[in-house]
Protein backbone atom coordinates (compact mmCIF):
# COMPACT_ATOMS: atom_id res chain seq x y z
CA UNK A 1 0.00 0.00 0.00
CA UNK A 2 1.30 3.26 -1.56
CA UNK A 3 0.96 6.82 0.21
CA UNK A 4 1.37 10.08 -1.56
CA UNK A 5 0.48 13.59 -0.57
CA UNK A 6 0.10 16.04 -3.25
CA UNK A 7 0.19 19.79 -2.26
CA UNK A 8 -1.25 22.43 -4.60
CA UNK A 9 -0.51 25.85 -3.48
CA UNK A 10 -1.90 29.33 -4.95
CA UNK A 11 -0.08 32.11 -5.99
CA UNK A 12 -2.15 34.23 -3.75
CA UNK A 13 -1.58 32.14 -0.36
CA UNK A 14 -3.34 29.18 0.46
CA UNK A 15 -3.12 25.66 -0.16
CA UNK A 16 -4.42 22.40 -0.85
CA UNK A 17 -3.20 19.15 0.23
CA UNK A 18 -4.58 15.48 -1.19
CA UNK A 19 -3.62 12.54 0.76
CA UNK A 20 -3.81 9.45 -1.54
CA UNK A 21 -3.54 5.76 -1.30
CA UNK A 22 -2.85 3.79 -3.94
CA UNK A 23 -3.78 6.70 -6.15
CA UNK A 24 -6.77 7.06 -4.04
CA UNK A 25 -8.01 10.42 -2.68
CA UNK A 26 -8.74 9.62 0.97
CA UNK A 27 -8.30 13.43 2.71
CA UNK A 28 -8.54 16.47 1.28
CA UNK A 29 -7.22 19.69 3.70
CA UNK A 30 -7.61 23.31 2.36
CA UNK A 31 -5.66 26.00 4.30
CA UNK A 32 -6.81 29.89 2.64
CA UNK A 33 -4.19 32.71 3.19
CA UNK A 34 -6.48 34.71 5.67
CA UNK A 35 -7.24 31.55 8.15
CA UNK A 36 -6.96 32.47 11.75
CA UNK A 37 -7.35 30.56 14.86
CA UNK A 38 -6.42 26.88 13.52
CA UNK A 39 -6.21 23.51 16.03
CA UNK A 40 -3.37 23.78 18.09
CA UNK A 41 -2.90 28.09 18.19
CA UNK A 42 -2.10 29.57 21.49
CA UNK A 43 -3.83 33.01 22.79
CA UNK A 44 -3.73 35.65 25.65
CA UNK A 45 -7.71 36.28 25.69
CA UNK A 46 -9.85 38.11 28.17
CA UNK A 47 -12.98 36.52 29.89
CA UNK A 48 -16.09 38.07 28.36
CA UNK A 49 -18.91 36.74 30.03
CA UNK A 50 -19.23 33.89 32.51
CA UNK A 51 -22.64 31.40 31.70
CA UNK A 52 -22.93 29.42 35.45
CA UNK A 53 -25.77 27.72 33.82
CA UNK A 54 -24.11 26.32 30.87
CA UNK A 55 -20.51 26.30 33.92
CA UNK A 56 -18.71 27.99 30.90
CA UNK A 57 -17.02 31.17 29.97
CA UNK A 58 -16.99 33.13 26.62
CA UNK A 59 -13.48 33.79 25.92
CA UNK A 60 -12.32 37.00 23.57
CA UNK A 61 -9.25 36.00 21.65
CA UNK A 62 -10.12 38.50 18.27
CA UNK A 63 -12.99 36.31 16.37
CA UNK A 64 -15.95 38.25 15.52
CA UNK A 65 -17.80 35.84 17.95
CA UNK A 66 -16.50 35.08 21.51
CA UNK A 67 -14.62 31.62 21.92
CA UNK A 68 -16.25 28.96 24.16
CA UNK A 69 -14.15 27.53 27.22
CA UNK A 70 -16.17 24.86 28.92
CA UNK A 71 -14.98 24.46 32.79
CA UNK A 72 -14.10 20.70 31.85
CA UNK A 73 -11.72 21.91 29.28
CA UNK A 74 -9.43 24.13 31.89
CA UNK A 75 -7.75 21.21 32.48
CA UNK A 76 -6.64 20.17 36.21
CA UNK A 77 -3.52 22.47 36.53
CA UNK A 78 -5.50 25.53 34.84
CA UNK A 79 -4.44 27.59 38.52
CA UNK A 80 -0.86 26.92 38.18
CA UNK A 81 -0.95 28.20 34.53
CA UNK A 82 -2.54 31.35 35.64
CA UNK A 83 -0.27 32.00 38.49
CA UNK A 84 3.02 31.49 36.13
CA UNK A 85 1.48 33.30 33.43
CA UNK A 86 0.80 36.63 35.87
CA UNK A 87 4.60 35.84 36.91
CA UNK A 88 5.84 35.85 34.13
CA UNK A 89 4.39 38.93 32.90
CA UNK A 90 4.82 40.97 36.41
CA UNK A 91 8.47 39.93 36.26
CA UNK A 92 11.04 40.81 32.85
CA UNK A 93 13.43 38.33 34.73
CA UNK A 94 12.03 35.59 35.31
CA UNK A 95 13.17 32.27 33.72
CA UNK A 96 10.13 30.66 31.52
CA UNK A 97 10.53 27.12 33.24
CA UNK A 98 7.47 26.65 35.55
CA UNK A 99 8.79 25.31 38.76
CA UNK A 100 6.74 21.82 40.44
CA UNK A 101 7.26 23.75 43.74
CA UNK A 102 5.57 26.71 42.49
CA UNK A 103 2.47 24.38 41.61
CA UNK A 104 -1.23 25.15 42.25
CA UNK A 105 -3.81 22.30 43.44
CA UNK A 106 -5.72 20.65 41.22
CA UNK A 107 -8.75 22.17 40.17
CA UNK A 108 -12.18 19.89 41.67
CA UNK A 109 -13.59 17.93 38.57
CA UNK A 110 -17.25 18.98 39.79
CA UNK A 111 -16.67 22.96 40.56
CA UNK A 112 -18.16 25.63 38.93
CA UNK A 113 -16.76 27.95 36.55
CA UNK A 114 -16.88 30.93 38.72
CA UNK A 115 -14.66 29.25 40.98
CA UNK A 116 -11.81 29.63 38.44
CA UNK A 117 -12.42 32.91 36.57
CA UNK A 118 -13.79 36.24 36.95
CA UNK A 119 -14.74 38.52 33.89
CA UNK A 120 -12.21 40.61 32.29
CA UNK A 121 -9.91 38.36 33.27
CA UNK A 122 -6.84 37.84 31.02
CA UNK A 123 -6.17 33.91 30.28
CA UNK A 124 -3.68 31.47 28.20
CA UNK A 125 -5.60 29.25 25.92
CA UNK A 126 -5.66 26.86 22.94
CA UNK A 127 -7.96 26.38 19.90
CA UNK A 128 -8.93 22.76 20.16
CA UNK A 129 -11.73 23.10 18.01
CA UNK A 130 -11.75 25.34 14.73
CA UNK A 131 -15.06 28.19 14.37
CA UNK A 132 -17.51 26.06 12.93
CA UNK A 133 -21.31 27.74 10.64
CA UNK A 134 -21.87 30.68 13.56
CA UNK A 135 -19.76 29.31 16.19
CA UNK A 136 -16.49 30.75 17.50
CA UNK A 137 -13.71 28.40 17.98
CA UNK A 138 -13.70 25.95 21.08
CA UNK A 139 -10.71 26.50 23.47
CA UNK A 140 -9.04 24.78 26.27
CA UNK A 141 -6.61 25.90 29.05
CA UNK A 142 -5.25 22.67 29.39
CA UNK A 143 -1.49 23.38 27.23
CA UNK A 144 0.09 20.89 24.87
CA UNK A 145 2.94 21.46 21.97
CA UNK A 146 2.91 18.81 19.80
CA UNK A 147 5.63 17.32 17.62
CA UNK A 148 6.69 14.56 15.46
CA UNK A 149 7.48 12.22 17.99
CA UNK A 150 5.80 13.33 21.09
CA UNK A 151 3.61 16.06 22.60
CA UNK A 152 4.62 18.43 26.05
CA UNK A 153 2.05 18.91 28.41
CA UNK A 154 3.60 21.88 31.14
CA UNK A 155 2.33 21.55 34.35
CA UNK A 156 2.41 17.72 34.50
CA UNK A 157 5.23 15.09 35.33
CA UNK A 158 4.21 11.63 33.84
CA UNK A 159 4.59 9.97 30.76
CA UNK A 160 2.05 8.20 28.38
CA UNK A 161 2.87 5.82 25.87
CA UNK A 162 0.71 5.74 22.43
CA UNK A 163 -1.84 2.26 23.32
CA UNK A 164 -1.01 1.64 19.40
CA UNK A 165 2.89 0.71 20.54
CA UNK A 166 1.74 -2.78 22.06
CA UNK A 167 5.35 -4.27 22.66
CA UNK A 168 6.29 -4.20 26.28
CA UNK A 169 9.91 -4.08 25.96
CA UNK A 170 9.34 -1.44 23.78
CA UNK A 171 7.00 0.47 25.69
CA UNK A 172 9.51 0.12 28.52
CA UNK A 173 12.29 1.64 26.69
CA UNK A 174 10.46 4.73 25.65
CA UNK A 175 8.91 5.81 29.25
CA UNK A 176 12.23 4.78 30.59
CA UNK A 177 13.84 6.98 27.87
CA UNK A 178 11.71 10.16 28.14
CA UNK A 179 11.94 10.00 31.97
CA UNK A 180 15.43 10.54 31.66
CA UNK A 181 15.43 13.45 29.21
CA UNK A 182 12.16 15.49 29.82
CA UNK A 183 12.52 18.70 31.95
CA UNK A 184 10.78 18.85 35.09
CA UNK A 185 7.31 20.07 35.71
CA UNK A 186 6.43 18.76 32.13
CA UNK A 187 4.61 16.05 30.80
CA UNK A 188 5.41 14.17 27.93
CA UNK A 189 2.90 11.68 25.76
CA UNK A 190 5.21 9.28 23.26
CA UNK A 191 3.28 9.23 19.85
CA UNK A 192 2.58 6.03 17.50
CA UNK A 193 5.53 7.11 15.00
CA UNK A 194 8.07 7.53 18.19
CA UNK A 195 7.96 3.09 17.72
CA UNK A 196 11.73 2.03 17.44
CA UNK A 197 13.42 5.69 16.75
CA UNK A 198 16.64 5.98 18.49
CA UNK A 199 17.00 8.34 21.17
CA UNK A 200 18.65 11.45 19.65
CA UNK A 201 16.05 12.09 17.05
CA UNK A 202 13.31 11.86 20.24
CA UNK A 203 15.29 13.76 22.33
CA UNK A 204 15.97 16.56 19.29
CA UNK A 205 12.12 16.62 18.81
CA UNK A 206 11.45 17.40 22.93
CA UNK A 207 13.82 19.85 22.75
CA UNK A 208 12.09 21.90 19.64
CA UNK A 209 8.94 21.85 21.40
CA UNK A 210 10.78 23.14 24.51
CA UNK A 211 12.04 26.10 22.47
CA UNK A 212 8.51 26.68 21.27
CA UNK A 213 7.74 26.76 24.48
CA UNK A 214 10.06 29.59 25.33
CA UNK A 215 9.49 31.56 22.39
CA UNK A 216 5.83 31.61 23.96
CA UNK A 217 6.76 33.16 27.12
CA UNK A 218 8.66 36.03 25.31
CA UNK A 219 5.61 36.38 23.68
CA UNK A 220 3.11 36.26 26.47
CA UNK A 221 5.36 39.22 28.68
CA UNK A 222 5.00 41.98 26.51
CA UNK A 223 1.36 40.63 25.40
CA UNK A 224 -2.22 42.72 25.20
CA UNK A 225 -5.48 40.48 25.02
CA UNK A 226 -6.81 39.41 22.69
CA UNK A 227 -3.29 38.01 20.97
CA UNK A 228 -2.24 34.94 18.89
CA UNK A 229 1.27 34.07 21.64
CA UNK A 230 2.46 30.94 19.51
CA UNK A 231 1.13 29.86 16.31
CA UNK A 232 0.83 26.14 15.01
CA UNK A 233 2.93 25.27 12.02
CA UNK A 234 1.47 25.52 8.03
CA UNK A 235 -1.30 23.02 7.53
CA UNK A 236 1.13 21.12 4.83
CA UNK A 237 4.00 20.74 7.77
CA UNK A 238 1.64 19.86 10.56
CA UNK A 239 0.03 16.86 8.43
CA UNK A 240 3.56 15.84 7.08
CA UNK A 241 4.60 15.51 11.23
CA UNK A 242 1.48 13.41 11.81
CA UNK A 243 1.07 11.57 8.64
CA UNK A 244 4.52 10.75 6.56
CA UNK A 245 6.04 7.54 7.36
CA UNK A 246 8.53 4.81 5.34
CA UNK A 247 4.98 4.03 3.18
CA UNK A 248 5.09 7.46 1.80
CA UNK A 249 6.54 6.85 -1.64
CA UNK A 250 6.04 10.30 -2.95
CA UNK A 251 5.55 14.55 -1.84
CA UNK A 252 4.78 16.68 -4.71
CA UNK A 253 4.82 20.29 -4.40
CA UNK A 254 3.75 22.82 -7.09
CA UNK A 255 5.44 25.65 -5.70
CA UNK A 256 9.33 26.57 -4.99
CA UNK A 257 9.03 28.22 -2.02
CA UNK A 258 6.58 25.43 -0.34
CA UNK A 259 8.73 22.77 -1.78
CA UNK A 260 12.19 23.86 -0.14
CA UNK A 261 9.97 24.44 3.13
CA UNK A 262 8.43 20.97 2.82
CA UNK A 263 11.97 19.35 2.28
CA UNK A 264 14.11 21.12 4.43
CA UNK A 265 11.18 20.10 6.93
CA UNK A 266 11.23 16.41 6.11
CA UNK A 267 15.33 16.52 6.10
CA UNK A 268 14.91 17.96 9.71
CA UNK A 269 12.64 14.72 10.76
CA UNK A 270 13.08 12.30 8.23
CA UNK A 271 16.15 12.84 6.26
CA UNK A 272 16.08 9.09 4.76
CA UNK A 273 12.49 10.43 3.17
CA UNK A 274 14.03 13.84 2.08
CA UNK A 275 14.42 11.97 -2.02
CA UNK A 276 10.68 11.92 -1.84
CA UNK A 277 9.89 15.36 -2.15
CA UNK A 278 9.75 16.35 -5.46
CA UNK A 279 8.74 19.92 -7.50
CA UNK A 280 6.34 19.34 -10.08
CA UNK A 281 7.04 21.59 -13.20
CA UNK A 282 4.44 19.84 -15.44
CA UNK A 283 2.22 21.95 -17.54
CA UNK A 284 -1.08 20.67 -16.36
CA UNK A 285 -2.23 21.73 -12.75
CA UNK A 286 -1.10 19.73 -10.48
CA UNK A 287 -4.25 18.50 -8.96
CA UNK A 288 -5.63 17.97 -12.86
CA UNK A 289 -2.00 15.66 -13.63
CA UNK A 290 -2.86 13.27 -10.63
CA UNK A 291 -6.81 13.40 -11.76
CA UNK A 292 -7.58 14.75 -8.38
CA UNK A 293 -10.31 16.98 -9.45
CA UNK A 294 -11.67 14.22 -10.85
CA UNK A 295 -11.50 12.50 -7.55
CA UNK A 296 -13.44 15.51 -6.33
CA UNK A 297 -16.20 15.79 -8.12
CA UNK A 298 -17.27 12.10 -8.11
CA UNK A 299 -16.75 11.74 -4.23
CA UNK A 300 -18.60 15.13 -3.13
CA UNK A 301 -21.79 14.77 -4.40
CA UNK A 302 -25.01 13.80 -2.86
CA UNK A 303 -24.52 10.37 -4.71
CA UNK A 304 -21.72 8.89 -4.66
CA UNK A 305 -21.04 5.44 -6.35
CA UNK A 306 -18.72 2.64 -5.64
CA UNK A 307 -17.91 -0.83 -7.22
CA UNK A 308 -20.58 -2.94 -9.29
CA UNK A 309 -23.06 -0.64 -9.61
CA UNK A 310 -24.13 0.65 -5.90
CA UNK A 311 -24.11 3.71 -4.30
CA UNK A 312 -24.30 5.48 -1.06
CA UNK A 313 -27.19 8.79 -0.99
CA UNK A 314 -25.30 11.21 1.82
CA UNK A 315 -27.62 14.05 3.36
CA UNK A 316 -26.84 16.89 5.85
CA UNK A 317 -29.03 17.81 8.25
CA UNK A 318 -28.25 20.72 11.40
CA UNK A 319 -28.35 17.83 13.98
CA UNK A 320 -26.69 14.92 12.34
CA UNK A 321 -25.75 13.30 8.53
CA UNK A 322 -27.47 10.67 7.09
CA UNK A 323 -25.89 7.91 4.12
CA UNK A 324 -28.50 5.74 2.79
CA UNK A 325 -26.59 2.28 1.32
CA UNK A 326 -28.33 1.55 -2.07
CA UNK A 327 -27.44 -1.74 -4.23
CA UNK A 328 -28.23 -0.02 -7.67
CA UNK A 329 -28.14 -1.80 -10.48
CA UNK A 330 -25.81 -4.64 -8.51
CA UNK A 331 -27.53 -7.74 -9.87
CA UNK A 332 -27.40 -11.42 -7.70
CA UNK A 333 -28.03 -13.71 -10.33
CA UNK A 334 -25.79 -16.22 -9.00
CA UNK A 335 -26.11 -15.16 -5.33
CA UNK A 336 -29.51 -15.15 -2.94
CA UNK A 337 -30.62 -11.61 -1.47
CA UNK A 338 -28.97 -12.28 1.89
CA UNK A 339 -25.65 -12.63 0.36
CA UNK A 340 -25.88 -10.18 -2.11
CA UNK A 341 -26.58 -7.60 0.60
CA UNK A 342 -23.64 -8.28 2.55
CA UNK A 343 -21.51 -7.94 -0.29
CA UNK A 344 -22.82 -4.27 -1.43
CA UNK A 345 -23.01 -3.73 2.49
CA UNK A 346 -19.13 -4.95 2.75
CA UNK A 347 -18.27 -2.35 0.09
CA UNK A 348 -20.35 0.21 1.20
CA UNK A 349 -18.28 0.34 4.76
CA UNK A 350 -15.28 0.70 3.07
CA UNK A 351 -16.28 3.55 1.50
CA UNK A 352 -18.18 5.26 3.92
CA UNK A 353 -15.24 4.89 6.15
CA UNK A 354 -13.24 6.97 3.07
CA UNK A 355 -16.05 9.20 2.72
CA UNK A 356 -15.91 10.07 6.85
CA UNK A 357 -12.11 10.71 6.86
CA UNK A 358 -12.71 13.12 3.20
CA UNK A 359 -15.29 15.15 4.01
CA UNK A 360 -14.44 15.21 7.69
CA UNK A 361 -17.52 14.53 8.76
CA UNK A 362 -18.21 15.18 12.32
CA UNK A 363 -20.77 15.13 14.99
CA UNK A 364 -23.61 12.56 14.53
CA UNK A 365 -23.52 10.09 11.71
CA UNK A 366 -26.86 7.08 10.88
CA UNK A 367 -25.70 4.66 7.82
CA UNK A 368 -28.97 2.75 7.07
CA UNK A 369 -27.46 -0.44 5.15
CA UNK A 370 -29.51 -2.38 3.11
CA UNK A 371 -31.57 -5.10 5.15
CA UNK A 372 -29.99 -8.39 6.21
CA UNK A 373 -31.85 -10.91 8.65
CA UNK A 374 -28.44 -13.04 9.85
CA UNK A 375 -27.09 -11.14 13.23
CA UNK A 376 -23.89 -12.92 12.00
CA UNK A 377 -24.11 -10.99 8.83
CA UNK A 378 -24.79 -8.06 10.41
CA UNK A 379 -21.96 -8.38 12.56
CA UNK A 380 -19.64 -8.69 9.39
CA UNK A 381 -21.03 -5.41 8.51
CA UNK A 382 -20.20 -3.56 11.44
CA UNK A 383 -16.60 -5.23 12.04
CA UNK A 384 -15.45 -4.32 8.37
CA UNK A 385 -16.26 -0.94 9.30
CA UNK A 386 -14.33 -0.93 12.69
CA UNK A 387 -11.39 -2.26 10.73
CA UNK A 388 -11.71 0.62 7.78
CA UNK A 389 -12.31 3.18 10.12
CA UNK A 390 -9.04 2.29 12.54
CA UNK A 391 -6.91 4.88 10.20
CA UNK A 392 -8.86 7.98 10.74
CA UNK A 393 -7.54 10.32 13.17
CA UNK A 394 -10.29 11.70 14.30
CA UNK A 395 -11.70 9.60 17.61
CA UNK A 396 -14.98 8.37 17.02
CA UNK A 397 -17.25 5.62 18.35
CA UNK A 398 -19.34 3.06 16.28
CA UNK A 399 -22.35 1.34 17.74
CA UNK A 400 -23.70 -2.32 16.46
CA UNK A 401 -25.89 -2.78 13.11
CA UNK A 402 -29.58 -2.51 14.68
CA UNK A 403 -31.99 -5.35 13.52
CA UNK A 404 -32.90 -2.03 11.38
CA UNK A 405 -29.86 -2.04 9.43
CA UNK A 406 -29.40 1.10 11.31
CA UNK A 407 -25.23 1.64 12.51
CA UNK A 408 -24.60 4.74 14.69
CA UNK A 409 -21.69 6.53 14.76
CA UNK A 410 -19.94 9.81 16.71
CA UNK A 411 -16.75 11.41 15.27
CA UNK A 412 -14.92 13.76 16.48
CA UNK A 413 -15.05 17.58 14.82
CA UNK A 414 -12.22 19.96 15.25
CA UNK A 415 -12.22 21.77 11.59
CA UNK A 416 -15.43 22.51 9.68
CA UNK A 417 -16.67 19.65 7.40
CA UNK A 418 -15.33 19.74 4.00
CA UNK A 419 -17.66 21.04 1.13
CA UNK A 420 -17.12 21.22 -2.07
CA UNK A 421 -19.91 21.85 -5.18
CA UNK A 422 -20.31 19.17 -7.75
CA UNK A 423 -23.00 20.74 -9.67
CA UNK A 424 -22.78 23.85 -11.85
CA UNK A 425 -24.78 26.10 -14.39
CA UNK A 426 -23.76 25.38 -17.93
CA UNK A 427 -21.59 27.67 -19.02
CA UNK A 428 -22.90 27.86 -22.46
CA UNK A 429 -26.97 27.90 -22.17
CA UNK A 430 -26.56 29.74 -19.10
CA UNK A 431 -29.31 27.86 -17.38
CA UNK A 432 -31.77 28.41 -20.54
CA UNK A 433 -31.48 24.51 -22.04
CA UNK A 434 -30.16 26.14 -25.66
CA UNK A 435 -26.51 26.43 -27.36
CA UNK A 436 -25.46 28.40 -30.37
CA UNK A 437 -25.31 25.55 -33.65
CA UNK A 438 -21.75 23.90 -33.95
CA UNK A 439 -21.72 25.48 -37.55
CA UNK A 440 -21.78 29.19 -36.24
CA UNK A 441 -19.54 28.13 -33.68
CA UNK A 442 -16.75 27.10 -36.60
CA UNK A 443 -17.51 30.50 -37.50
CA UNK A 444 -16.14 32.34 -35.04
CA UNK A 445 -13.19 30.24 -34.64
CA UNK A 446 -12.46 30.94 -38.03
CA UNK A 447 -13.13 34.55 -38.08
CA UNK A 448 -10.12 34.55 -35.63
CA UNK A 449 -8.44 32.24 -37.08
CA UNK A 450 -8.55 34.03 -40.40
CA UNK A 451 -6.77 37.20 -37.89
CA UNK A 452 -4.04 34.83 -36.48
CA UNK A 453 -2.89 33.78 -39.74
CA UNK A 454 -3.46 36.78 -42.21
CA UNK A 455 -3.44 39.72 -39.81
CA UNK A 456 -0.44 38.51 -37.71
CA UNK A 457 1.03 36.24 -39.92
CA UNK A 458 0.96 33.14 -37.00
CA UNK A 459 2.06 29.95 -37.78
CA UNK A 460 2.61 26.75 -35.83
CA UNK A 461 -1.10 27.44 -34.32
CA UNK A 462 -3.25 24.68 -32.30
CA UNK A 463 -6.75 24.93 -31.41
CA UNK A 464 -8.19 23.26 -28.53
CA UNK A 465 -11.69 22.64 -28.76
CA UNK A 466 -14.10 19.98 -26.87
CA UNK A 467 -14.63 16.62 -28.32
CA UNK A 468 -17.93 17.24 -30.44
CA UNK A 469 -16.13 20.17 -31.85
CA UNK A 470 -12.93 18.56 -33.00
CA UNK A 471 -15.00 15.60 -34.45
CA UNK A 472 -16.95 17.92 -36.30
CA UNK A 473 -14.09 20.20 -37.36
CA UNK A 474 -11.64 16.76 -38.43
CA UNK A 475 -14.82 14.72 -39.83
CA UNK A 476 -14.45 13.15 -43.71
CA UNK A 477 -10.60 12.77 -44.93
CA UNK A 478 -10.81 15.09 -47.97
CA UNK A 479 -14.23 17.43 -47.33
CA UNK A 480 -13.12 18.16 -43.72
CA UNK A 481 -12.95 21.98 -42.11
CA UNK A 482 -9.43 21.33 -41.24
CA UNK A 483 -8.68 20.30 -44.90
CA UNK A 484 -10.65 23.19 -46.59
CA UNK A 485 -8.75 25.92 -43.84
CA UNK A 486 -4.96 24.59 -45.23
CA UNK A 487 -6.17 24.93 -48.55
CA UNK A 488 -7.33 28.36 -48.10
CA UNK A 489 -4.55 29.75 -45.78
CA UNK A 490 -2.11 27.65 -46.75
CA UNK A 491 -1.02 26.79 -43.42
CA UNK A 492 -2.18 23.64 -41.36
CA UNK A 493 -3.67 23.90 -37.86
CA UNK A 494 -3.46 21.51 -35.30
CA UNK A 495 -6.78 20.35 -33.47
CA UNK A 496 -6.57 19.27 -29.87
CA UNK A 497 -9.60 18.19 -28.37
CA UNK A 498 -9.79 18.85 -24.27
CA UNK A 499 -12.54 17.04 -22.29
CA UNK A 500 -12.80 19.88 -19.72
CA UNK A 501 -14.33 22.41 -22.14
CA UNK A 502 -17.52 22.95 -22.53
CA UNK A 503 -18.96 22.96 -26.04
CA UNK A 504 -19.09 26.55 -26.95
CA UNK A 505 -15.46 27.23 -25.46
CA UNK A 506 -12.17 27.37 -27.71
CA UNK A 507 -8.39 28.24 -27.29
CA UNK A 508 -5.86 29.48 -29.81
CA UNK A 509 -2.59 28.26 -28.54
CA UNK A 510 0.70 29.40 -30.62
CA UNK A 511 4.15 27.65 -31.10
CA UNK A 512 5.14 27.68 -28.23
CA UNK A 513 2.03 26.12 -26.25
CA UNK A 514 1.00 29.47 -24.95
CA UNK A 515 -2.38 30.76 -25.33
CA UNK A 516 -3.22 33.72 -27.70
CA UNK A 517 -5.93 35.57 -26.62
CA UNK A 518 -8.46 36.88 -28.99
């Protein structure tokens, strides 16, 4: 199994990243130029307005709508945070290593937010959820810097191992390891990838997030709420830390800059998969070369459709989605119902387990399968989709397949679910039903072709037309348009036909492969 991550960034800032496996679009991430308060950002805010009933406080950190801070989201050590943070901004000299001595009690699981913080009151925070429709982002007080091979948690003095690392001897090494090389007063959790690396390229990553953590402090003496104090890395480096491993076989980049960010990044973690980032030069876009937009469209719409004819219907609703499993035109000639079911309802959870992780789906999700009266079958169902769904990031829970057919599921939502339009007005009829006639459409290319040639004296030119155009244009050997234009100009044209015009639309392209504009 084959892993590539394509990133397509835009002149104008912003990017796009495709994760795919085996040529297989199975995440999509957009990142625009002007996107603030992303998963893992740090702020100074100010307390707003306290809600005892909902035992919550609206936080202002500079969205147009206040930030939500629940009082089980301060985290246990939220008083010993606020004490070093007023420190550390009454005093230019002191050293940005919180102390254990220094340490606050624990915070009681069951007070109330009042307890804890008073309005106006300036606090540290983190986005751990993205704003979402009308919602400001979701914060928490409880710290942690993540890197590539573990995450520090200040304020705390254990460490976790990843439960995916299920060696003991292994899991031994690594708490033994990080014990031995973590600061004091911090907490360290070992993550997944952290499996077998020697002890130098852990101990380099702990002591990056260390200096992050410094850098923060300068930032948070001199700061005035509401303020960004430590920013989480580009969306393109932050999924290459959490996502690139030895399966990767391939990073393309579409731009220099991002590219010699991307490798000097992967050189710094990974230098063995430093060969793998590559710039693409081609002259297609680079999301149109790997057919990703083709990807796209087909997997965004309100239908989608998977092997042998089935399909999945996906609706959105304010309090939860909805896929309806369909069998199509899947025919069981050779198979009874029961069996045919299970085998579109087999397919079906693989993809819905794609579809979760590409549209990031979150909240509530109801997959109505189609109807199967074995509980062993059933069961089938709802283990394949365990097993698909054991790659996506996001935590989520999945209930049993009801005698309904009806499996419920929860997944986590930090970013705002991915959208993207699959229908469109045609860009010819404008909506009415009616196109101008392909013959007074080879008049106007001619008209300008008659310019190119006799006007500017062009040669060398290609025209790129859709298909029913250049069949129309190239049709009979000796009657054809083409023919009858080199007989009459005395120069031959070269007809390219592009699928991703639409039938009225034409391009003049000259020698070179540039386009000449009419």
């Amino acid at each position: 199994m084959s892993s590539e991550l394509i990133i397509n960034a835009h002149p104008g800032g912003g990017v796009e990243i495709a994760l795919l496996r085996d040529k297989k679009i199975i995440e999509l991430h957009q990142e625009h130029a002007e996107t603030n308060f992303a998963v893992g950002d740090i702020y100074l805010g100010s307390v707003n307005k306290l809600m005892p009933g909902l035992n919550a406080a609206f936080i202002d950190v500079g969205h147009e709508k206040d930030a939500f801070l629940h009082y089980l989201d301060l985290g246990p050590q939220v008083k010993s945070l606020q004490k070093f943070a007023r420190n550390l901004r009454g005093n230019a000299k002191m050293e940005p290593w919180p102390k254990q001595s220094e340490n606050e009690a624990d915070i009681e699981k069951t007070g109330k937010i009042g307890q804890v913080l008073n309005r106006f009151q300036q606090v540290v925070v983190q986005v751990s959820k993205e704003p979402i429709s009308n919602k400001g982002p979701r914060l928490s007080s409880e710290l942690s810097l993540a890197g590539r091979f573990v995450v520090l948690m200040p304020f705390e003095d254990s460490v976790s191992i990843s439960k995916k690392i299920v060696k003991v001897d292994e899991r031994n090494r690594l708490k033994k390891m990080v014990h031995s090389i973590k600061p004091k007063n911090f907490g360290v959790i070992v993550r997944t990838v952290a499996e077998d690396q020697p002890i130098e390229d852990i101990e380099k990553d702990l002591k990056d997030l260390i200096g992050k953590w410094g850098a923060m402090c300068d930032q948070l003496r001199t700061a005035n709420p509401p303020q960004k104090i430590l920013g989480e890395s580009d969306r393109s480096l932050t999924i290459i830390r959490d996502l690139v491993n030895d399966d990767f076989t391939n990073i393309y980049v579409n731009d220099g800059y991002v590219f010699n960010q991307v490798k000097d990044y992967v050189k710094s973690i990974s230098p063995s998969l430093e060969k793998i980032v590559k710039l693409y030069n081609g002259k297609l876009p680079i999301f149109e070369h790997f057919q990703i937009d083709k990807q796209i469209k087909a997997s965004f719409g309100k239908e989608v459709n998977f092997s042998g004819g089935s399909y999945l219907i996906i609706e959105h609703t304010e309090a939860l989605h909805v896929v309806d499993v369909n069998s199509g035109s899947t025919k069981g000639k050779e198979i009874n119902q029961e069996e045919s079911a299970l085998q579109v309802n087999l397919e079906a959870a693989t993809e819905i387990a794609r579809q979760l992780r590409l549209r990031d789906m979150g909240g509530i999700i109801v997959v109505d399968f189609i109807d199967q009266k074995t509980p062993g079958n059933r069961k089938l169902v709802y283990e394949r989709l365990k097993e698909e769904m054991k790659s996506d990031r996001a935590r989520h829970k999945i209930l049993p397949m009801s005698p309904f057919g009806l499996v419920q599921i929860t997944r986590q939502r930090v970013r705002p679910e991915m959208s993207v339009v699959t229908t469109e007005k045609c860009p010819t009829c404008k909506g009415t039903g009616e196109i101008t006639s392909s013959i007074v459409i080879t008049d106007e290319i001619e008209n300008n072709l008659r310019y190119f040639i006799q006007n500017l004296n062009m040669s060398g030119i290609t025209l790129e037309v859709h298909p029913y155009i250049g069949a129309y244009l190239k049709q009979g050997f000796l009657s054809s348009t083409r023919l009858k234009w080199f007989l009459k100009y005395k120069k031959f044209v070269k007809i390219k036909t592009v699928n991703s015009l639409h039938f009225g639309e034409y391009r003049f392209l000259n020698a070179n492969g540039e386009e000449i504009k009419v």
